[in-house]
C-alpha atoms as a PDB file:
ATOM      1  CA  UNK A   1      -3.431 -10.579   2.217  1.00  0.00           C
ATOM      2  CA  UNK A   2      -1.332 -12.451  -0.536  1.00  0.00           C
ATOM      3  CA  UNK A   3      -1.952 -10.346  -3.153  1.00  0.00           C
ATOM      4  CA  UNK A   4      -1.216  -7.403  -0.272  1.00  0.00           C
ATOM      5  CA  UNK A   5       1.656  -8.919   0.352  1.00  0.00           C
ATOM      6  CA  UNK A   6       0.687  -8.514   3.940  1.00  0.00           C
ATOM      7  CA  UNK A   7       3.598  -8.418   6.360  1.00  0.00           C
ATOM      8  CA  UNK A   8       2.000  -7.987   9.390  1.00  0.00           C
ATOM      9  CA  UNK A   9      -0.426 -10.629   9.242  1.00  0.00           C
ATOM     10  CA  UNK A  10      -1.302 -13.649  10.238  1.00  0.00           C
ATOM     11  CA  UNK A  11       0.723 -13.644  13.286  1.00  0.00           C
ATOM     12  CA  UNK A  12      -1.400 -10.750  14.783  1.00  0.00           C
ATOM     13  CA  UNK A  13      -4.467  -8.141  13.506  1.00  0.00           C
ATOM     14  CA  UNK A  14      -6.971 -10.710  12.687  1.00  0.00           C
ATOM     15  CA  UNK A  15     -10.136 -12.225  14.261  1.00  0.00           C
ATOM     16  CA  UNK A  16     -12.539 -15.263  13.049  1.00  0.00           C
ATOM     17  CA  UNK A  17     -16.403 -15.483  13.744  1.00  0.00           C
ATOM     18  CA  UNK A  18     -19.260 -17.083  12.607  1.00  0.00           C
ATOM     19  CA  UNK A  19     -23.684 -16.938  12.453  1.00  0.00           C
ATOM     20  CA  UNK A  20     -23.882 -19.341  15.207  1.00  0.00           C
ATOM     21  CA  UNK A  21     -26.435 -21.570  13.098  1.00  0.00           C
ATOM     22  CA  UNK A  22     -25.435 -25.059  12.375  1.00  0.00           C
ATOM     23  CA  UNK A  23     -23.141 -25.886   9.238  1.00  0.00           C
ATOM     24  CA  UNK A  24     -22.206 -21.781   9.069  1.00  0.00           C
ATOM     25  CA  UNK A  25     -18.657 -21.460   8.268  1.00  0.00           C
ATOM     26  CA  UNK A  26     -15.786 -18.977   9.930  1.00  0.00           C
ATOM     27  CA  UNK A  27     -14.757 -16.308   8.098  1.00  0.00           C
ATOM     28  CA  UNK A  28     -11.663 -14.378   8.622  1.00  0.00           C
ATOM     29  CA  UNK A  29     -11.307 -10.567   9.701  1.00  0.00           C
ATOM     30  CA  UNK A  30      -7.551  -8.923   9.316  1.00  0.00           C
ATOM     31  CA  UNK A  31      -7.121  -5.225  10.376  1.00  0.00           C
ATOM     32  CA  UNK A  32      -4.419  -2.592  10.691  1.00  0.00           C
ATOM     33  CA  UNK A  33      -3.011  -3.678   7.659  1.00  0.00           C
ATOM     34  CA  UNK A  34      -0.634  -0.542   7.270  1.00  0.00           C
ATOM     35  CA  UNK A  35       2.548  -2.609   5.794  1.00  0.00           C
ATOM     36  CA  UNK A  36       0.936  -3.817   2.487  1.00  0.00           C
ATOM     37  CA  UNK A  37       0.925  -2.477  -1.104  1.00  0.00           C
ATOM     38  CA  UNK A  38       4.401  -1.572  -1.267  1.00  0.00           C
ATOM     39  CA  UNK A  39       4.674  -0.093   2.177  1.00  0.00           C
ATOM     40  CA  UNK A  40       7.646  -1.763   3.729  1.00  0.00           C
ATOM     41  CA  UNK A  41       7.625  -4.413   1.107  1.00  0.00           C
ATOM     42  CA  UNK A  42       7.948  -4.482  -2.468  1.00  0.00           C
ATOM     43  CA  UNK A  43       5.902  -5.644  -5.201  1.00  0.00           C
ATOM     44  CA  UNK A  44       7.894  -9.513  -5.326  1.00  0.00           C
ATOM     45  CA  UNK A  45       7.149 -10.014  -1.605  1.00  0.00           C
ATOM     46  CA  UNK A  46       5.970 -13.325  -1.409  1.00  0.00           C
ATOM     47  CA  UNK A  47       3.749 -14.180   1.618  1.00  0.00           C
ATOM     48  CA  UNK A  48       2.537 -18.056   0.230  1.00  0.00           C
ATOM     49  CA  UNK A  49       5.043 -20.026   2.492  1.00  0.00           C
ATOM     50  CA  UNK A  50       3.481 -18.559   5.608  1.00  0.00           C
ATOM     51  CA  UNK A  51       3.250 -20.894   8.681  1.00  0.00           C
ATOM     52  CA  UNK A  52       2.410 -18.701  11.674  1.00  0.00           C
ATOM     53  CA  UNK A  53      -0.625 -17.303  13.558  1.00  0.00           C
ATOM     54  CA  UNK A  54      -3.328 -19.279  13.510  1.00  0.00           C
ATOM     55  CA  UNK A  55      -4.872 -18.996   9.928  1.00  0.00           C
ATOM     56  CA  UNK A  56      -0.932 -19.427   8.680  1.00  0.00           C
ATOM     57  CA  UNK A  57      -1.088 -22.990  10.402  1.00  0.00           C
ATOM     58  CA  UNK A  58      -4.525 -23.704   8.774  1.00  0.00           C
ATOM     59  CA  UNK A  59      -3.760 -22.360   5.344  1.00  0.00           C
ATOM     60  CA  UNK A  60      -0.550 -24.824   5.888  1.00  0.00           C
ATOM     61  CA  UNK A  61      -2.412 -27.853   6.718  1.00  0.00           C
ATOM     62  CA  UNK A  62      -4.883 -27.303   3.720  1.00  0.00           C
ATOM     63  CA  UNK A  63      -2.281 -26.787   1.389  1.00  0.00           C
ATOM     64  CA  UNK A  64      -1.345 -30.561   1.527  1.00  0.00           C
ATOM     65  CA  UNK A  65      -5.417 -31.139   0.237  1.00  0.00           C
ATOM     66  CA  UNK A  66      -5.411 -31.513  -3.771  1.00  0.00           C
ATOM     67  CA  UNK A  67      -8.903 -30.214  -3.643  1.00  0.00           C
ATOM     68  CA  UNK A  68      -7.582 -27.284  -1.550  1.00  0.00           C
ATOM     69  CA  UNK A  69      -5.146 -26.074  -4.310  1.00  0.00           C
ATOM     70  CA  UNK A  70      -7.549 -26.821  -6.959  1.00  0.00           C
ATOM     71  CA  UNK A  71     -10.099 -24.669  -5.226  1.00  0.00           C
ATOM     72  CA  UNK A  72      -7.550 -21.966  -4.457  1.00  0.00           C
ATOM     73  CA  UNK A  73      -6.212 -22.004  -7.963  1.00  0.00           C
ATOM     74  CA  UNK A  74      -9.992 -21.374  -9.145  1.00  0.00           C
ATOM     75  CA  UNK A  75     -10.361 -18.482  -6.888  1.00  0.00           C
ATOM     76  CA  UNK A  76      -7.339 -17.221  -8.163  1.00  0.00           C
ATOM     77  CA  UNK A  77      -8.047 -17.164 -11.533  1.00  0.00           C
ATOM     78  CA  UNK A  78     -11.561 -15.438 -11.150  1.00  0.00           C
ATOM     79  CA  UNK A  79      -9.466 -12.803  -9.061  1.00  0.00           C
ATOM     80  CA  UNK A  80      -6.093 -12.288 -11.039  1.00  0.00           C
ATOM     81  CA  UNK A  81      -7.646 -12.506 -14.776  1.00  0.00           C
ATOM     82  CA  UNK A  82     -10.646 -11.566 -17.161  1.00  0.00           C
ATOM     83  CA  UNK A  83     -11.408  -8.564 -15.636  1.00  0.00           C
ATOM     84  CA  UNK A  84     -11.480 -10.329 -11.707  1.00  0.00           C
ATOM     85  CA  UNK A  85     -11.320  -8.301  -8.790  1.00  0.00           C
ATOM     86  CA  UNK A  86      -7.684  -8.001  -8.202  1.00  0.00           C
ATOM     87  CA  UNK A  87      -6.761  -6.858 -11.883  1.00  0.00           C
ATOM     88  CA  UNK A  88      -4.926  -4.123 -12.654  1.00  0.00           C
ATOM     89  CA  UNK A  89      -7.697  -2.396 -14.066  1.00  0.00           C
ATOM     90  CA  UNK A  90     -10.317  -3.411 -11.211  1.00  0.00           C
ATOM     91  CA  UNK A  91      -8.116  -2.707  -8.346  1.00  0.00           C
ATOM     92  CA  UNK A  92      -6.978   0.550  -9.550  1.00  0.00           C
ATOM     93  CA  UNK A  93     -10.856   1.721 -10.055  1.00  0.00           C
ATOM     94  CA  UNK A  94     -11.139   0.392  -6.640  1.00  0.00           C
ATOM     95  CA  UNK A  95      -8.557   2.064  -5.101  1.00  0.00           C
ATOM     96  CA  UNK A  96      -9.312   5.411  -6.833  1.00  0.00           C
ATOM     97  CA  UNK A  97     -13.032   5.611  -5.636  1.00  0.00           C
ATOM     98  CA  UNK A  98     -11.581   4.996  -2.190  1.00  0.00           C
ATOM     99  CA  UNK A  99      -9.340   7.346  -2.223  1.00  0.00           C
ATOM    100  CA  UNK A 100     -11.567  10.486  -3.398  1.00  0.00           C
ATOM    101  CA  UNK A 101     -13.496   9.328  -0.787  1.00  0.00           C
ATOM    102  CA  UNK A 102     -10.882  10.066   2.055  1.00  0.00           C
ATOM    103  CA  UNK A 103      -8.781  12.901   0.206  1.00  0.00           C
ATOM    104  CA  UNK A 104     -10.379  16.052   2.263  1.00  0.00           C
ATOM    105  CA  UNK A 105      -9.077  13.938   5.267  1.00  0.00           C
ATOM    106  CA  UNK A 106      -5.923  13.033   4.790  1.00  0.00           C
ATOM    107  CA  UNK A 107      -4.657  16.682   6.221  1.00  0.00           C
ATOM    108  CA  UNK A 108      -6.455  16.404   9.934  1.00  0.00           C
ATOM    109  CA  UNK A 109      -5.738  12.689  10.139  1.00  0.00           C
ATOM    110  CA  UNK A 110      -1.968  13.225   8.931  1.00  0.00           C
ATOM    111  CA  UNK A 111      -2.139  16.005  11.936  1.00  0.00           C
ATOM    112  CA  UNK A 112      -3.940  13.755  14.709  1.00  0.00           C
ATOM    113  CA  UNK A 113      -0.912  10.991  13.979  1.00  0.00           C
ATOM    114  CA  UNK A 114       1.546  13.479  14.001  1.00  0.00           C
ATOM    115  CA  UNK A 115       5.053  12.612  13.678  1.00  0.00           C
ATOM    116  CA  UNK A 116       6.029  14.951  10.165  1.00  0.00           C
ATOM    117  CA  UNK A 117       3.144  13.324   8.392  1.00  0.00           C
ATOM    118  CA  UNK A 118       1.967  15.647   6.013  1.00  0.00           C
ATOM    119  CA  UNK A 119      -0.153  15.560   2.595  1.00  0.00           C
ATOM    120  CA  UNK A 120       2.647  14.249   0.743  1.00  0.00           C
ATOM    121  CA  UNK A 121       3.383  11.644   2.950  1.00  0.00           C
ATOM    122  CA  UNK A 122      -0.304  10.605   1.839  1.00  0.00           C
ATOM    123  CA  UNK A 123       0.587  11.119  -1.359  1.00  0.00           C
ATOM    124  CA  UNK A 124       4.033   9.451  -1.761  1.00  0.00           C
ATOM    125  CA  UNK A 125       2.354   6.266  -0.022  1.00  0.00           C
ATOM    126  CA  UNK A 126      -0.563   6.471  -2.876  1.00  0.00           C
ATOM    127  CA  UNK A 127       1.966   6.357  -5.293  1.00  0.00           C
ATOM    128  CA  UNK A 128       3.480   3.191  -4.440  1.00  0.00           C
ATOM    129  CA  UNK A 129       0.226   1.702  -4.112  1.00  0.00           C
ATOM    130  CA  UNK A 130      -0.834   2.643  -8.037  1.00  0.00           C
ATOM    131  CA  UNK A 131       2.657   1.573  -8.816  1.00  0.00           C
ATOM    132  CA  UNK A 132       1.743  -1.895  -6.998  1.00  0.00           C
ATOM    133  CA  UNK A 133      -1.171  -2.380  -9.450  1.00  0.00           C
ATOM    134  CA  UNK A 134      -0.487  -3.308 -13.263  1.00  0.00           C
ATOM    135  CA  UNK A 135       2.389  -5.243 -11.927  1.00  0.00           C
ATOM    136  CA  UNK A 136       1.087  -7.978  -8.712  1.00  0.00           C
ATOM    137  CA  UNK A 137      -1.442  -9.847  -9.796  1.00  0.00           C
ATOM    138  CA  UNK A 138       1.150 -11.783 -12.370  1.00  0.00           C
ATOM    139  CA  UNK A 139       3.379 -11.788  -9.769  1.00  0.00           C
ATOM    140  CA  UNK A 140       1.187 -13.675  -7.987  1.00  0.00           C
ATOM    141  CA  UNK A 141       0.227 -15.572 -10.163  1.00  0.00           C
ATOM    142  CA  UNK A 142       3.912 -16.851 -10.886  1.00  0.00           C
ATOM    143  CA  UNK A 143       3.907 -16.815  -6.516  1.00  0.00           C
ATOM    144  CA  UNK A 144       1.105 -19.090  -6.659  1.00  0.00           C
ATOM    145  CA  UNK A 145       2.317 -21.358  -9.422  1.00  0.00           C
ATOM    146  CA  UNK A 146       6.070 -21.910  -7.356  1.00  0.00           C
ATOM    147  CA  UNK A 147       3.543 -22.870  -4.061  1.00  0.00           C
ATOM    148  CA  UNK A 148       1.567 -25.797  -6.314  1.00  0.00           C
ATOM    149  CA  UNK A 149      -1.618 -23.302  -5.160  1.00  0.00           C
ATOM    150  CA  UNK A 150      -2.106 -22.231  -9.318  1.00  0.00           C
ATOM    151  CA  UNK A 151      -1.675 -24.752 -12.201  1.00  0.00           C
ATOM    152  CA  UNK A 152       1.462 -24.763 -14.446  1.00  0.00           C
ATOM    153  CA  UNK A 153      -0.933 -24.557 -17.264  1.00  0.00           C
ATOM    154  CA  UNK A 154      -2.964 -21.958 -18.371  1.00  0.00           C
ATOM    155  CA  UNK A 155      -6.551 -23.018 -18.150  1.00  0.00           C
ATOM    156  CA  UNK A 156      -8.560 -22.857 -21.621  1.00  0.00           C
ATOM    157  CA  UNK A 157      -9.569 -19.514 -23.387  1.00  0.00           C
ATOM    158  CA  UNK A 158     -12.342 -18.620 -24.299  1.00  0.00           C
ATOM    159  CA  UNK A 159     -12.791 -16.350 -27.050  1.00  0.00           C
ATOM    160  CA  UNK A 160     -16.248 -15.095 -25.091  1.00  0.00           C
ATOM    161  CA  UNK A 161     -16.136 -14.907 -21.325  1.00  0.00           C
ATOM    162  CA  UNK A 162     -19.853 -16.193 -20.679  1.00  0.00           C
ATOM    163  CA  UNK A 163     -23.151 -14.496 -22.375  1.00  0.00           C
ATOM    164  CA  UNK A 164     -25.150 -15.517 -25.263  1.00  0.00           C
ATOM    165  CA  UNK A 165     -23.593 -16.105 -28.741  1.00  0.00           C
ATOM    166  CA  UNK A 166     -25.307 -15.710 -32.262  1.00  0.00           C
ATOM    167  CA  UNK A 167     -26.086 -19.246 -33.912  1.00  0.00           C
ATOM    168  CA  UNK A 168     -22.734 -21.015 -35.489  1.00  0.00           C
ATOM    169  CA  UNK A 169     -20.958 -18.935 -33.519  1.00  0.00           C
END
């Protein structure tokens, strides 16, 4: 939802559950996420400051936790670098297996919803999405930096992310 830039969230379209076995751990369920990505946003929308809905007023308590940052400054760095998830190159690969998945039914759905959505509508809105790509995860980065969730430092280099190495290497 950050790097989403989710608008309409956490106030509404969200639900929490758990396994109902002892110790198990909630987990966090947002839907109907249509204003993300560029879509009545932009690519600097910053959604780190958020205090509402439920999960806004938890994320706001934990925030004041040092091991909360650190551990949300971890899981942003596995994300937002070296090839994580939410990198330019990993989200777009994402998105564009997605989206050859849906293509063929972009023209029914666009005529089910009606209201002069067409193909290009589809196709003007998958536009601003690539476009939201190379650019967001340093934004968020920077984002996460101003909201003490991601280190003013870099952390270390490595000159090999993980694997084996010949001998003297």
């Amino acid at each position: 939802n950050f790097y989403a830039a989710n608008t309409d969230w956490p106030w509404h379209n969200w639900n929490a559950a758990r396994r109902q076995l002892p110790g198990a751990g909630f987990h966090f369920f947002s839907w109907d996420a249509e204003w993300t990505f560029g879509i009545g946003n932009d690519v600097n929308t910053d959604r780190t400051g958020l205090t509402d809905g439920s999960p806004g007023r938890l994320y706001n308590a934990l925030r004041a936790h040092p091991e909360f940052r650190r551990l949300f400054g971890d899981l942003a760095q596995k994300h937002l670098l070296n090839g994580g998830a939410l990198t330019p190159a990993a989200a777009d690969a994402r998105w564009t297996k997605r989206s050859s998945e849906i293509t063929r039914a972009i023209v029914p759905e666009s005529a089910r919803w009606g209201n002069g959505n067409t193909r290009q509508t589809w196709q003007s809105a998958e536009s601003a999405v690539r476009g939201w790509f190379p650019q967001r995860a340093n934004i968020l980065l920077n984002q996460l930096r101003n909201a003490g969730l991601y280190p003013a430092l870099n952390a270390p280099g490595f000159s090999q992310l993980g694997g084996f190495v010949p001998p003297n290497y």
